[in-house]
Each structure stands twice: as C-alpha cells, then as structure tokens.
Protein backbone atom coordinates (compact mmCIF):
# COMPACT_ATOMS: atom_id res chain seq x y z
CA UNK A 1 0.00 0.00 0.00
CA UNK A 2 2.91 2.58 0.50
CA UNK A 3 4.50 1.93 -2.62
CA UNK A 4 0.79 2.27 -4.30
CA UNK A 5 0.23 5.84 -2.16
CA UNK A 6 3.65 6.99 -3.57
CA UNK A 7 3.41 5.60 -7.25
CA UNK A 8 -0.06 5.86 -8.10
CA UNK A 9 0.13 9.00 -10.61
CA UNK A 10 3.23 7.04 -12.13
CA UNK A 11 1.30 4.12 -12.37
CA UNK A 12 -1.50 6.24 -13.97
CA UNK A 13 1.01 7.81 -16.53
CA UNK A 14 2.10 4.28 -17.18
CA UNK A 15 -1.43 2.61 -18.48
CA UNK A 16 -1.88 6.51 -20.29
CA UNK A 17 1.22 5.51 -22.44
CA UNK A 18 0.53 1.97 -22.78
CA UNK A 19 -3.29 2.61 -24.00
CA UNK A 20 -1.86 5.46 -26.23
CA UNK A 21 0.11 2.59 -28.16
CA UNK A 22 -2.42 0.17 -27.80
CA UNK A 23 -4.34 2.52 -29.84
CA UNK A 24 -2.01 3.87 -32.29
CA UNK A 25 -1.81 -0.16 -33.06
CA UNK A 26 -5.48 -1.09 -33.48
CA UNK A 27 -7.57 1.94 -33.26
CA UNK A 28 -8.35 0.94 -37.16
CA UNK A 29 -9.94 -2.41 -35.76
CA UNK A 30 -12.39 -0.38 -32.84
CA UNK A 31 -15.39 1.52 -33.56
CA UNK A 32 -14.94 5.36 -32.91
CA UNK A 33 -16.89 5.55 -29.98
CA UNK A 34 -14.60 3.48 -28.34
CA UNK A 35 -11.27 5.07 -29.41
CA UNK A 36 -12.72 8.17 -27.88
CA UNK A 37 -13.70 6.57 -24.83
CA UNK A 38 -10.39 5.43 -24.05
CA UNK A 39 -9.07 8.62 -25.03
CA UNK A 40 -11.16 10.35 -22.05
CA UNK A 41 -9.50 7.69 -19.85
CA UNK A 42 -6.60 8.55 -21.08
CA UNK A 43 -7.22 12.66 -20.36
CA UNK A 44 -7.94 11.66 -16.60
CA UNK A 45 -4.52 9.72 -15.91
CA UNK A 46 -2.61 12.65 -17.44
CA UNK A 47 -4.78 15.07 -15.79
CA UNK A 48 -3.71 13.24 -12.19
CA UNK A 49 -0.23 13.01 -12.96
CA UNK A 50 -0.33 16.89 -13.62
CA UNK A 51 -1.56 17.63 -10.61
CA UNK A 52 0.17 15.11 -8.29
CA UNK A 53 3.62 14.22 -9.85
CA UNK A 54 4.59 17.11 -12.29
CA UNK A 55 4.57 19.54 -11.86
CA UNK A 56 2.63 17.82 -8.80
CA UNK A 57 1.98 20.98 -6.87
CA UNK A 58 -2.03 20.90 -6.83
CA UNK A 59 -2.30 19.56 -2.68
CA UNK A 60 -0.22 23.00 -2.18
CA UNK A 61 -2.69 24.94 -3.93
CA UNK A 62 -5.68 23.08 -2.63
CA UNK A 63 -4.91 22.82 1.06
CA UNK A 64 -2.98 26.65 1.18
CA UNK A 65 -4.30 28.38 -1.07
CA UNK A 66 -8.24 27.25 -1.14
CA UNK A 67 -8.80 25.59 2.19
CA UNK A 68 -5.89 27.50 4.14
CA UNK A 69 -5.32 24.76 6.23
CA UNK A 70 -2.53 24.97 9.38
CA UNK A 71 -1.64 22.01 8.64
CA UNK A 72 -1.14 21.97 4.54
CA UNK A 73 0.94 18.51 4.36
CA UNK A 74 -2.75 16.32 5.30
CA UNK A 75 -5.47 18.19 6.11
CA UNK A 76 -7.99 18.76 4.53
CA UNK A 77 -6.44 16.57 1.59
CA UNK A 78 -3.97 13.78 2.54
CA UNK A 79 -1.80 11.56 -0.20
CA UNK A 80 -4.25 8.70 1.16
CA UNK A 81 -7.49 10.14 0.35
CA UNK A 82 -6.06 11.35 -2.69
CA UNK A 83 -4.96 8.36 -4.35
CA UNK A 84 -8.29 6.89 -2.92
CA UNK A 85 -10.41 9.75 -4.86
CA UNK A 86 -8.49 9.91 -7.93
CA UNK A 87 -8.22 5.82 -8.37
CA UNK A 88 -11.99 5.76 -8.08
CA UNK A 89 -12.52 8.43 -10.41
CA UNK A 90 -10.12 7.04 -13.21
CA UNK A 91 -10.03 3.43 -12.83
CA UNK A 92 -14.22 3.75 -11.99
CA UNK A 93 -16.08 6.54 -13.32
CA UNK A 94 -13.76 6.94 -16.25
CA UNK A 95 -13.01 3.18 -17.37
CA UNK A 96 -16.39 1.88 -16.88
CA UNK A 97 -18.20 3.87 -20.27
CA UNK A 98 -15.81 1.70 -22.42
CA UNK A 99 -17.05 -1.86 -21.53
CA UNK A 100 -20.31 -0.25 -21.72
CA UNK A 101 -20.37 1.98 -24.73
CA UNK A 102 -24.11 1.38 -25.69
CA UNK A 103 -24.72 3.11 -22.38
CA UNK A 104 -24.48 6.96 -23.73
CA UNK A 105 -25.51 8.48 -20.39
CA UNK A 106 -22.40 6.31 -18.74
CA UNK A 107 -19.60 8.17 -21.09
CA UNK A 108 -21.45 11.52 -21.19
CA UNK A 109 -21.04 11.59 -16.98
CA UNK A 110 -17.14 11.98 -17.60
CA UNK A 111 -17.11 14.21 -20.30
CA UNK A 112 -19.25 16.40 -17.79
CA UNK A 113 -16.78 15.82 -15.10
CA UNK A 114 -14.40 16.99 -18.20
CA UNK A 115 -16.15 20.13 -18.75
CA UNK A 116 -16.52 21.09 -14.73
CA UNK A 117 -12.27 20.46 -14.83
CA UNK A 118 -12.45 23.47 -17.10
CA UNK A 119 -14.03 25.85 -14.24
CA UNK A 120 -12.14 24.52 -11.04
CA UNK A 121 -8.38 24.81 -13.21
CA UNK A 122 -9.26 27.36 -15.28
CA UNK A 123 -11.54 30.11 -13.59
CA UNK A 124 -11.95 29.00 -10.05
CA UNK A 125 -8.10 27.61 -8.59
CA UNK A 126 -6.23 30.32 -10.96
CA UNK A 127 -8.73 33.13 -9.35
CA UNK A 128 -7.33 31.86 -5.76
CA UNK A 129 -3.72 31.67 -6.79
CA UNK A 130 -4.18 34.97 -9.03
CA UNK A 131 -2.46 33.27 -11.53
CA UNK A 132 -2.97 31.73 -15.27
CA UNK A 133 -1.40 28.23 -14.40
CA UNK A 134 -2.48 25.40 -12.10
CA UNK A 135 -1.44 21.53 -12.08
CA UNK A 136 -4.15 19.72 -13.98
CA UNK A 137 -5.40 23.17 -16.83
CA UNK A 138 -3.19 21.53 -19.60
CA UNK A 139 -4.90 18.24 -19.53
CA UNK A 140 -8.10 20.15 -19.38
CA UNK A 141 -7.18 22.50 -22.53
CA UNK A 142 -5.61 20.03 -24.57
CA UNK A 143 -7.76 16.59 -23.51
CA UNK A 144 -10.73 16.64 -21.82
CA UNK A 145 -12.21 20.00 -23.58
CA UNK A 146 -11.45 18.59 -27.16
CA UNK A 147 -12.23 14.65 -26.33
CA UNK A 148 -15.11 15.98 -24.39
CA UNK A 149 -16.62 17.66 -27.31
CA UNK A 150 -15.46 14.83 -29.96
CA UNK A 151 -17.49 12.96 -27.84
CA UNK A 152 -20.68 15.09 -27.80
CA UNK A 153 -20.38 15.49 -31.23
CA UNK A 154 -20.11 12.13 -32.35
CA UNK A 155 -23.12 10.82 -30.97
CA UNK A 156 -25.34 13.61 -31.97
CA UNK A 157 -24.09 13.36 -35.36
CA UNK A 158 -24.83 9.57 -35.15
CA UNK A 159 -27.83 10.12 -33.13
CA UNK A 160 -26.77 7.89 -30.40
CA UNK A 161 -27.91 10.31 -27.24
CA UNK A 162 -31.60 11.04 -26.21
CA UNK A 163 -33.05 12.77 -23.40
CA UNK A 164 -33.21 10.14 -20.96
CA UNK A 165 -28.92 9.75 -21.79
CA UNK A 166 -28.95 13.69 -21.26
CA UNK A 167 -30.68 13.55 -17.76
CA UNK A 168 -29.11 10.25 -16.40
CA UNK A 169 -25.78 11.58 -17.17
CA UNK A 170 -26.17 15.00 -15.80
CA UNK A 171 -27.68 13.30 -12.44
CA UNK A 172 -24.81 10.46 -12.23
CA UNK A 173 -22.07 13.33 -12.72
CA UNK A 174 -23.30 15.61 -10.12
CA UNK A 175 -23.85 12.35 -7.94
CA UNK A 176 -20.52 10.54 -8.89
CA UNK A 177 -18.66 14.73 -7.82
CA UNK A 178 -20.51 14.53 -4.96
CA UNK A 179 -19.36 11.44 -3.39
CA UNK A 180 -16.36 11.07 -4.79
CA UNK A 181 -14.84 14.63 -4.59
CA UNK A 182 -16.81 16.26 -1.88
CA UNK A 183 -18.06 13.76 0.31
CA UNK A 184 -14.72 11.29 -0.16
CA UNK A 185 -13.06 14.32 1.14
CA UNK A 186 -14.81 14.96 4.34
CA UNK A 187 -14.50 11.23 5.00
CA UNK A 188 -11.24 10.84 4.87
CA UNK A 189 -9.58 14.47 5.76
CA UNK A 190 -7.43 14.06 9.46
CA UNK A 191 -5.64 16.88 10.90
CA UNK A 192 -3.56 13.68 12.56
CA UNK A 193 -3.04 12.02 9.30
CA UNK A 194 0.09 9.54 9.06
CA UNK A 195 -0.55 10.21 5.08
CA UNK A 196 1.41 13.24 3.90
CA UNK A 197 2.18 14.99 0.93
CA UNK A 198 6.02 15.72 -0.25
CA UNK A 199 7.48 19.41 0.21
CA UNK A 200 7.51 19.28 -3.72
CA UNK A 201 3.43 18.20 -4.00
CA UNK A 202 3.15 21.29 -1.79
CA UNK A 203 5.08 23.32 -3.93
CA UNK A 204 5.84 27.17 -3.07
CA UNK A 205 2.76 27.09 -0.86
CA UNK A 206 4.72 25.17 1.58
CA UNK A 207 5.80 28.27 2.79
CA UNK A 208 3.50 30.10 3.15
C-alpha cells in the first residue's frame, strides 16, 4: 500500500502511455466511440499526474491556497485520500463507459466531469492563486475539452444520445462529484493524518 500511495500518478502515466500505443496499433480495428472513450480515460490519468507528480503541486494549492489549512501537508487533503479519490474516479467513473459503450448516459457523466475540470483549473483555482497556471489546466485545454466535445459530437451526429442519456448523465455526474470529490473528502480528511504529501506536492505554498 505505501508503494501504491507513492506511485499511483506514475502508475496512472504508465497505463496513459501503454493505451496510447495500444491505440495507435489497433484503433483501425475499434469503432470510434470506443477510441474516444479510451481517449477520455486517457485525459484523466494525465490530468492526475499533472496535478500530483509534475509539476505535482495541486495539494499545495488546494490545502494553502483554497482551504488555508494549518496544517497543509494532510489536512484537509492527505496523499491517502487522494490516491483513494483519484483511483476511483479514473479506474471507476472513467473506465467503466468503455465496456459499456451502448450506455451513452455512462460516457457523457465523464465528459461532464471533463467540462466542470475546465471551471475549477481554469476560472476558479487560478482566481485563488491569481495566476494563469495550475497543475491539472493543460490536460483540461488540450484533452478533456477537445475529447469531451469529440465525444458530444459524435453521438449527436450519429444520433446515439436522447433525453433520458442527457438527464441520467447529468444526475450520475453531479452524484458521482458529490461522493467522490466532496463527500470522499470529508470522509477521509485528518488533521492527525500519518498520510502526507512531499514538500515538492506542496510546492511554493509550503511556505506560506
């Protein structure tokens, strides 16, 4: 378990590559659905190892900067809960639309989950930080926006999605965010926490 709370995001960035070539191999073979599927998948393991390996500084901005916590190394956000939250989210929410890719509503909940990235990095955690940069907005620019939107488009233009897909998906994202992200963190947040983060996760928050 210490080995997987210290390696998880390289772990993550690992599969990323190894589906990226798995892809570039036999994407021909899969239906297109499915190559952008594991693309989204894909966006979510860079978009972790962004923010927790490299630059890696996102617990710095989160428990400084947002939560201004006394203790910014575990509380409210500790390298347990967050390889807990983020190995649910990938290896869960995100992997699960491509064994099920009849199941529109399933892949449209991460592609909302995409689009909500695009507020927390881009407007709401560079507003706190007064900056134009936070671990986690590339992936959100350059993947989930883009695959997000391939997404949308494809299965309108192949009129895959109705309005049940629409409402289920909308519902499971805000229910998936909410137990995942805000209620996993509440559960799991310890002032006493055992489970730090590194100096460098913490970045020049550390500091402050």
């Amino acid at each position: 378990m210490n080995y997987l709370r210290k390696y998880w995001q390289d772990i993550g960035g690992i599969v990323a590559l190894v589906v990226c070539i798995g892809l570039l191999i036999i994407h021909q073979n899969m239906q297109e659905i499915e190559v952008i599927l594991c693309l989204s998948f894909v966006a979510i393991l860079v978009h972790q190892f962004e923010e927790y390996r490299w630059p890696g500084y996102f617990p710095g901005i989160f428990n400084v900067v947002i939560f201004k916590s006394s203790n910014p190394d575990k509380y409210p956000l500790n390298s347990q809960s967050a390889m807990v939250i983020n190995i649910l989210i990938a290896y869960g929410f995100y992997l699960l639309p491509i064994f099920f890719i009849d199941q529109i509503w399933l892949g449209l909940a991460p592609v909302f989950m995409g689009f909500f990235q695009l507020i927390w990095h881009g407007l709401f955690a560079n507003m706190k930080i007064k900056g134009i940069y936070n671990p986690g907005l590339f992936a959100v620019l350059l993947l989930h926006v883009p695959i997000g939107t391939w997404y949308i488009n494809y299965i309108i233009a192949h009129g895959l999605v109705t309005a049940t897909d629409w409402i289920l998906g909308s519902v499971y994202f805000v229910i998936a965010t909410y137990i995942l992200i805000v209620k996993g963190n509440i559960w799991m947040k310890d002032e006493k926490s055992k489970f730090s983060f590194t100096k460098k996760q913490l970045g020049s928050y550390s500091a402050k």
